[in-house]
N, C-alpha and C. Protein backbone atom coordinates (compact mmCIF):
# COMPACT_ATOMS: atom_id res chain seq x y z
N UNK A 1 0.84 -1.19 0.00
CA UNK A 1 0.00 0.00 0.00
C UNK A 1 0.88 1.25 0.00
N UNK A 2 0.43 2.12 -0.39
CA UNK A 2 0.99 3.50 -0.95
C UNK A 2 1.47 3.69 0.79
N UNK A 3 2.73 4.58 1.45
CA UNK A 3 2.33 5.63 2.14
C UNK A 3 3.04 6.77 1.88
N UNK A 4 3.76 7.15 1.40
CA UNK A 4 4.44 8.49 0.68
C UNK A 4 4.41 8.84 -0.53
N UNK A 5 4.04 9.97 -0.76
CA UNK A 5 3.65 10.68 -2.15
C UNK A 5 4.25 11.62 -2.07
N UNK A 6 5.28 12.05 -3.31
CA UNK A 6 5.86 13.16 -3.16
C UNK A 6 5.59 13.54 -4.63
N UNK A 7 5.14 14.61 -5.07
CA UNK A 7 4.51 15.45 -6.11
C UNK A 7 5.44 16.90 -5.58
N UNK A 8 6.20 17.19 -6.02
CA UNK A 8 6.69 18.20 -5.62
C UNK A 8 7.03 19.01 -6.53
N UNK A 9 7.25 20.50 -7.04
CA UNK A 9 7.13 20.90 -8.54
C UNK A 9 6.68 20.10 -9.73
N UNK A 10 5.30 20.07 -9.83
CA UNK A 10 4.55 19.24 -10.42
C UNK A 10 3.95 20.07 -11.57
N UNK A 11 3.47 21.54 -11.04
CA UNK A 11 2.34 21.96 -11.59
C UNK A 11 0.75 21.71 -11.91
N UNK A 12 0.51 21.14 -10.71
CA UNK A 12 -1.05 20.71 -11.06
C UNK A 12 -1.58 21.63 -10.88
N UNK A 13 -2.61 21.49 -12.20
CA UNK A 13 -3.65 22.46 -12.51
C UNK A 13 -4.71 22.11 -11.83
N UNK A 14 -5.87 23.56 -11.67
CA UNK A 14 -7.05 22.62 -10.38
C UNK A 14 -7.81 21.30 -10.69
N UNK A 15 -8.09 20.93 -12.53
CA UNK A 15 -9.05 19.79 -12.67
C UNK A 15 -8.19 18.59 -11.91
N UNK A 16 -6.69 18.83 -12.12
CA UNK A 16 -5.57 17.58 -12.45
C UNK A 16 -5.75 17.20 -10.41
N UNK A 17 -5.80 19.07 -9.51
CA UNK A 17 -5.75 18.36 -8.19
C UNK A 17 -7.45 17.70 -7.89
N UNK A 18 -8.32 18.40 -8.77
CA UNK A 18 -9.26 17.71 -7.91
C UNK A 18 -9.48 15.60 -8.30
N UNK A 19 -9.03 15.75 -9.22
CA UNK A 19 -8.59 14.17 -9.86
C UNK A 19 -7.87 13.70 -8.53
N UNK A 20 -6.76 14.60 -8.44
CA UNK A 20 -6.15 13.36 -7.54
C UNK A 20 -6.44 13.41 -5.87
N UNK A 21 -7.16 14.29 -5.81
CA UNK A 21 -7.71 14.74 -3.94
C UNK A 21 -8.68 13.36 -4.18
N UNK A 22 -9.89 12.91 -5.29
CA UNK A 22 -10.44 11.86 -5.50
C UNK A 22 -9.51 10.69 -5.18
N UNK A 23 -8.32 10.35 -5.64
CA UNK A 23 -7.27 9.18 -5.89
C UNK A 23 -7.12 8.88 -4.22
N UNK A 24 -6.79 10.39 -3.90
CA UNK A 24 -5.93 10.40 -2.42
C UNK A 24 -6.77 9.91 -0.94
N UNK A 25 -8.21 10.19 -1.36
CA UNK A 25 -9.42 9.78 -0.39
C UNK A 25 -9.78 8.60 -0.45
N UNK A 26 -8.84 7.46 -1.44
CA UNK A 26 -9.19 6.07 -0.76
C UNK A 26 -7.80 5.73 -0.27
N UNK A 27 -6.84 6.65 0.15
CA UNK A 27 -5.45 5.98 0.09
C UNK A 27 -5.16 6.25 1.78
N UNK A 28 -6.39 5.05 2.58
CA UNK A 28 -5.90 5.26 4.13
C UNK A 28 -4.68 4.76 4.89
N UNK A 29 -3.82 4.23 4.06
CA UNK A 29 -2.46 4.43 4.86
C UNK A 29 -1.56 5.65 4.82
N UNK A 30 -1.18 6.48 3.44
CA UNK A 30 -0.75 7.33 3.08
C UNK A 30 0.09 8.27 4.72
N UNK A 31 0.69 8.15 4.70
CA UNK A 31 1.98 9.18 6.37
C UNK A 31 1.92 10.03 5.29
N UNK A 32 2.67 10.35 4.54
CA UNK A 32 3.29 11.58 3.79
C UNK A 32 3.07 11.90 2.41
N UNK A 33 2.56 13.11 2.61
CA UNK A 33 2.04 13.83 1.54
C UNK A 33 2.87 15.43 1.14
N UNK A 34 3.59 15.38 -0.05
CA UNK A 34 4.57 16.63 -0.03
C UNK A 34 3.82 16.92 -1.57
N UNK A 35 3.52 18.30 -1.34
CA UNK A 35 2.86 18.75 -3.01
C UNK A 35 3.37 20.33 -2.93
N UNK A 36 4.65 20.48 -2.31
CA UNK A 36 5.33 21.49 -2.16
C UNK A 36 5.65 22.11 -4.03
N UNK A 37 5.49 23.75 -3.72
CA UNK A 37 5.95 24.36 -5.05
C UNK A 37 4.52 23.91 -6.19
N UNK A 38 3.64 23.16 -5.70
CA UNK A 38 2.62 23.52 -6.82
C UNK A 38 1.33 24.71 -6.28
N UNK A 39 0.40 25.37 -7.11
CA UNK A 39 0.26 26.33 -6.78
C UNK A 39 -1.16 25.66 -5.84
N UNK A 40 -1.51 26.33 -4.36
CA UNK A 40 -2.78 25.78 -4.26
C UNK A 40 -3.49 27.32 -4.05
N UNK A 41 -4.30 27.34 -4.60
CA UNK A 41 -5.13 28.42 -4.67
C UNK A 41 -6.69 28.43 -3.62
N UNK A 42 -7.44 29.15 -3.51
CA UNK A 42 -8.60 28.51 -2.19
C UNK A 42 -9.32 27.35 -2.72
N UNK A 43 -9.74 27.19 -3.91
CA UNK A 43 -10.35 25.91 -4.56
C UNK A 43 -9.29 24.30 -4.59
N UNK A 44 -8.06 24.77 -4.56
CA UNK A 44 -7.07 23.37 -5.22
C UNK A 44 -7.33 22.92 -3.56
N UNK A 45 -7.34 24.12 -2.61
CA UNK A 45 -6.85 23.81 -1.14
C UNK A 45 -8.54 23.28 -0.71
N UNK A 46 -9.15 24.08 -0.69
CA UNK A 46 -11.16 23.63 -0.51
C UNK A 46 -10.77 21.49 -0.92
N UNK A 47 -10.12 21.31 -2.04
CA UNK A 47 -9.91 20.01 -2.36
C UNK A 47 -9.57 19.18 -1.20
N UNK A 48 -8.46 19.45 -0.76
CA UNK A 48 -7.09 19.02 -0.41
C UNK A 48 -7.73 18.63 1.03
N UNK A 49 -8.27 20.15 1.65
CA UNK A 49 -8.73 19.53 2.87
C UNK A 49 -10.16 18.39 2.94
N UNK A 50 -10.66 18.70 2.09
CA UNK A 50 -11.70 17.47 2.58
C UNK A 50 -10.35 15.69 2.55
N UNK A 51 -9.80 15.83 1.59
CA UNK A 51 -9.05 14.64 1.69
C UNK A 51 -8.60 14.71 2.90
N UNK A 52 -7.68 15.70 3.62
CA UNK A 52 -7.05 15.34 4.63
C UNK A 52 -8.27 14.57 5.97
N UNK A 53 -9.29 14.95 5.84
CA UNK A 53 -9.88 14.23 6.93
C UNK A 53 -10.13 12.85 6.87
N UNK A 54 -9.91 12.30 5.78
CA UNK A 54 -10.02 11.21 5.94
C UNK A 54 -8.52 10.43 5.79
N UNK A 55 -7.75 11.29 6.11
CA UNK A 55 -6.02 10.62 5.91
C UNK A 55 -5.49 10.80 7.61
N UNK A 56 -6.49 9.41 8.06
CA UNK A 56 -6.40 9.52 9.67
C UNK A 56 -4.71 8.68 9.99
N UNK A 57 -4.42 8.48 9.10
CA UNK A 57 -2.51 8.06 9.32
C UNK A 57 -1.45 8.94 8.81
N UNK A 58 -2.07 10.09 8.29
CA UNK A 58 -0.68 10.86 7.78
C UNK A 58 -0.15 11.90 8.85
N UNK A 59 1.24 11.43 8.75
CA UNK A 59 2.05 11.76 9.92
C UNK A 59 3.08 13.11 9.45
N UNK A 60 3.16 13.43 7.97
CA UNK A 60 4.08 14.22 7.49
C UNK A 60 3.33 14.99 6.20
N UNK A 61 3.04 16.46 6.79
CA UNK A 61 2.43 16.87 5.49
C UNK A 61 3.27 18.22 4.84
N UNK A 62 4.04 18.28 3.44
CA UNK A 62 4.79 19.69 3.27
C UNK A 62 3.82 20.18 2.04
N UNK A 63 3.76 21.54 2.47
CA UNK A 63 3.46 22.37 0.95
C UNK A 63 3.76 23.56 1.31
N UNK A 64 5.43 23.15 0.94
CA UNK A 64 6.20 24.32 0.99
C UNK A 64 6.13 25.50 -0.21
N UNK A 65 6.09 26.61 -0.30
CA UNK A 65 5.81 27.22 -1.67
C UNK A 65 4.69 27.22 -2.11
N UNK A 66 3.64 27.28 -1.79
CA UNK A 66 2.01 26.72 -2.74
C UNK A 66 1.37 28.20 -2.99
N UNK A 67 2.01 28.67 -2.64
CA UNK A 67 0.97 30.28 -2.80
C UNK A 67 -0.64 30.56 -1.92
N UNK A 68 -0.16 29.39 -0.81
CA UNK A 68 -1.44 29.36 0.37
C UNK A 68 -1.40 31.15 0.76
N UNK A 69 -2.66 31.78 0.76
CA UNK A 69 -3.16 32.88 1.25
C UNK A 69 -4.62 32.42 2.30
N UNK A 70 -4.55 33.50 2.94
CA UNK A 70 -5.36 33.81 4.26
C UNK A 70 -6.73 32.68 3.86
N UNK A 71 -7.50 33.26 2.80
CA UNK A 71 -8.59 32.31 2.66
C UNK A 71 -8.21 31.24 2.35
N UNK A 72 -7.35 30.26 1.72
CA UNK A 72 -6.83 28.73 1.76
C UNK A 72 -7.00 28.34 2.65
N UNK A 73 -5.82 29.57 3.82
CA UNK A 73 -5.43 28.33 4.82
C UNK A 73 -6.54 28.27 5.78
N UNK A 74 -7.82 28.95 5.62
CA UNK A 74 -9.54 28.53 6.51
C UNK A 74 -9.63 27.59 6.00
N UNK A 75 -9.40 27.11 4.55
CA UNK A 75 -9.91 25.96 4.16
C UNK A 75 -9.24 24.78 4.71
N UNK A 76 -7.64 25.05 4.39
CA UNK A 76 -7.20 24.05 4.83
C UNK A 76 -6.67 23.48 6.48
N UNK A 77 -7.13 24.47 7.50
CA UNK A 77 -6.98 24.18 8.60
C UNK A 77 -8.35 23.44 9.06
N UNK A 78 -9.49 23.42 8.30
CA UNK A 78 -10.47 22.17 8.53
C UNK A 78 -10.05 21.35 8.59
N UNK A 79 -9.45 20.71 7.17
CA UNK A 79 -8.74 18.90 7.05
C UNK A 79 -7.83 19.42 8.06
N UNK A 80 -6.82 20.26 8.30
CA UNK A 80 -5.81 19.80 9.53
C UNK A 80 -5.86 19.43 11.16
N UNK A 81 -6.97 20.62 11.50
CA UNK A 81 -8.08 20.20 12.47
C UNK A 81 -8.35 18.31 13.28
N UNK A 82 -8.30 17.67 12.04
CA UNK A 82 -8.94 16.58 11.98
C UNK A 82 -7.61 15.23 12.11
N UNK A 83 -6.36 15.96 12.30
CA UNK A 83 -5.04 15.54 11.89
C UNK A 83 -4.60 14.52 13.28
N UNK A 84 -5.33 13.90 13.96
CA UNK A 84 -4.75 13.87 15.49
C UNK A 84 -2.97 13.19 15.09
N UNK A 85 -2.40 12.26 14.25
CA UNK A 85 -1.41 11.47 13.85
C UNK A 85 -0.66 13.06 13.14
N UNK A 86 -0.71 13.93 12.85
CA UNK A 86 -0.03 14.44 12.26
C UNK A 86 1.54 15.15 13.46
N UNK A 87 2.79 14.63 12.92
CA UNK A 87 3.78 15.11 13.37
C UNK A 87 4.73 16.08 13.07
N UNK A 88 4.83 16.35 11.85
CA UNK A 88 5.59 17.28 10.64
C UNK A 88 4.71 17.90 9.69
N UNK A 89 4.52 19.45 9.93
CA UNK A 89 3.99 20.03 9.15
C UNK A 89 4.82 21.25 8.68
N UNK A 90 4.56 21.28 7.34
CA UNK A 90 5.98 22.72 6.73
C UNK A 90 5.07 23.60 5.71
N UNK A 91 4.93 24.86 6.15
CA UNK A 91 4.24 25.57 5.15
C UNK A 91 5.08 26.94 4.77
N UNK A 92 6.71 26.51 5.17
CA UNK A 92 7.52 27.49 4.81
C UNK A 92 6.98 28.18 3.21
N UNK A 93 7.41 29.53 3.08
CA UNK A 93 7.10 30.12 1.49
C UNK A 93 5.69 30.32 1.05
N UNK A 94 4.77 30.74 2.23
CA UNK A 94 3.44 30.57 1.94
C UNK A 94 3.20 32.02 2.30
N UNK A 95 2.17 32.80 1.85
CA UNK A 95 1.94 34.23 2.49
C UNK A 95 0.84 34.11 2.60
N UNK A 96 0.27 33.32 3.83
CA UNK A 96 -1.23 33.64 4.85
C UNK A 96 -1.45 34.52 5.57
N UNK A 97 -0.38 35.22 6.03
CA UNK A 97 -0.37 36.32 6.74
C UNK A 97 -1.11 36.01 8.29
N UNK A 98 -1.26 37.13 9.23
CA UNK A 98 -1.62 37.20 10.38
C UNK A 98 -3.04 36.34 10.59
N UNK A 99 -3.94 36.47 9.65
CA UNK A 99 -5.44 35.55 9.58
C UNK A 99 -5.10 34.33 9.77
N UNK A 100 -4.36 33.76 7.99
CA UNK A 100 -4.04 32.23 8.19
C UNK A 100 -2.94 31.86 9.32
N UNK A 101 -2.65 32.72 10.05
CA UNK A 101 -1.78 32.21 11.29
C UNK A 101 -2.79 31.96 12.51
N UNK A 102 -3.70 32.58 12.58
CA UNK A 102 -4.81 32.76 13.62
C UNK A 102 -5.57 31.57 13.17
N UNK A 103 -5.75 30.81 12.03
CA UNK A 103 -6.74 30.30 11.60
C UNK A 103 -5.66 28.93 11.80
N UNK A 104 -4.50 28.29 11.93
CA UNK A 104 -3.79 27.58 11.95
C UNK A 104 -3.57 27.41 13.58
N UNK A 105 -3.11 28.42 14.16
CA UNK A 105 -2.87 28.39 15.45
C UNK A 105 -4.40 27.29 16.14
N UNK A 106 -5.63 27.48 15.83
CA UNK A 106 -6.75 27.09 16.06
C UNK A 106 -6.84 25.51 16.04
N UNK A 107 -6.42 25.56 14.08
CA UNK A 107 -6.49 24.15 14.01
C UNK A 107 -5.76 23.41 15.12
N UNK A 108 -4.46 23.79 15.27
CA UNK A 108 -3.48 22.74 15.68
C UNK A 108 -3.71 22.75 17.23
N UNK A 109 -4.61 23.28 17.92
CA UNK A 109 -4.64 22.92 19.13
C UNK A 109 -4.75 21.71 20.01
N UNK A 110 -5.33 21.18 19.37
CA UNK A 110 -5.55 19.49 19.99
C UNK A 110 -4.63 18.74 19.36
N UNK A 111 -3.14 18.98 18.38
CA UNK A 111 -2.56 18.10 17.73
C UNK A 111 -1.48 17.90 18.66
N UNK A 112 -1.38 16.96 19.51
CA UNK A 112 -0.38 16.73 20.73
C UNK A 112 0.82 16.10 19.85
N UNK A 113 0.36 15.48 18.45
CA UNK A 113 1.59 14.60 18.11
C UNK A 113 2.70 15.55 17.82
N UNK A 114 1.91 16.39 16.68
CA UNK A 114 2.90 17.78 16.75
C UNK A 114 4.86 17.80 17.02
N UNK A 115 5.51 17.17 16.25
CA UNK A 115 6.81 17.85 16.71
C UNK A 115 7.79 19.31 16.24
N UNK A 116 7.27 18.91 14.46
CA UNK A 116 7.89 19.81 13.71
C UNK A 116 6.79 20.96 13.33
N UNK A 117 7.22 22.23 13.45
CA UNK A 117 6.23 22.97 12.46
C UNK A 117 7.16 24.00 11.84
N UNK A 118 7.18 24.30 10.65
CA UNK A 118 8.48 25.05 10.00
C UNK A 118 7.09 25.89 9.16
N UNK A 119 7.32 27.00 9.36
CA UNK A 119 6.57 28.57 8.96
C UNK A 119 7.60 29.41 8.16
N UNK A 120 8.94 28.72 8.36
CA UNK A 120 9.46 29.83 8.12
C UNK A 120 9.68 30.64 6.46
C-alpha cells in the first residue's frame, strides 16, 4: 500500500488536483504527503482539505511554496483540524499572513503529536 507521495514541482492544474484529492481519499495508509511548489489556490486547497480528513494516518504533510493565502489556509486548517497522527507540518514560502496564522494556530490545538512545524 501507498504511504508516501511526493509530487513536488509538479504543476497541477485545479481539474488535475481535484482528480487526484479523489485518488488520495481512498489511500488510508498514506503518512506523507509533499505537493510542495505547486500552486494551491482557495479551490485546489477547498480540495485538499476534505481529503485530509479522511487521511487519519498521515504523519508528514509539506506544501512548501504553494501560494497558500489567508482564505486557503480557513480551508485548509479544517482537514488539519482533523489531523490527530499528524507530526511534521511545513508551510515554509506561503503568504497567509496574520489571519491564516490565527486560523492555523486554532487548528493545531488538539494536535499533541505535533513535533515539527516550520513557517518559516
Amino acid at each position: 500500500a501507498l504511504t508516501d507521495l511526493v509530487l513536488d514541482h509538479c504543476g497541477i492544474e485545479s481539474t488535475a488536483m481535484s482528480h487526484l484529492c479523489e485518488g488520495l481519499s481512498t489511500l488510508s495508509t498514506l503518512r506523507v504527503l509533499n505537493l510542495s511548489w505547486n500552486s494551491l489556490d482557495t479551490e485546489r486547497t477547498r480540495h485538499l482539505a476534505t481529503v485530509l480528513r479522511g487521511c487519519q494516518a498521515l504523519t508528514d504533510l509539506v506544501l512548501e511554496g504553494c501560494g497558500i493565502e489567508s482564505t486557503a489556509m480557513s480551508h485548509l486548517c479544517e482537514g488539519l483540524s482533523t489531523l490527530s497522527t499528524l507530526r511534521v507540518l511545513s508551510l515554509s514560502w506561503n503568504s497567509f499572513g496574520t489571519e491564516g496564522t490565527k486560523h492555523l494556530a486554532t487548528a493545531l490545538r488538539g494536535s499533541h503529536a505535533l513535533t515539527d512545524l516550520d513557517l518559516g
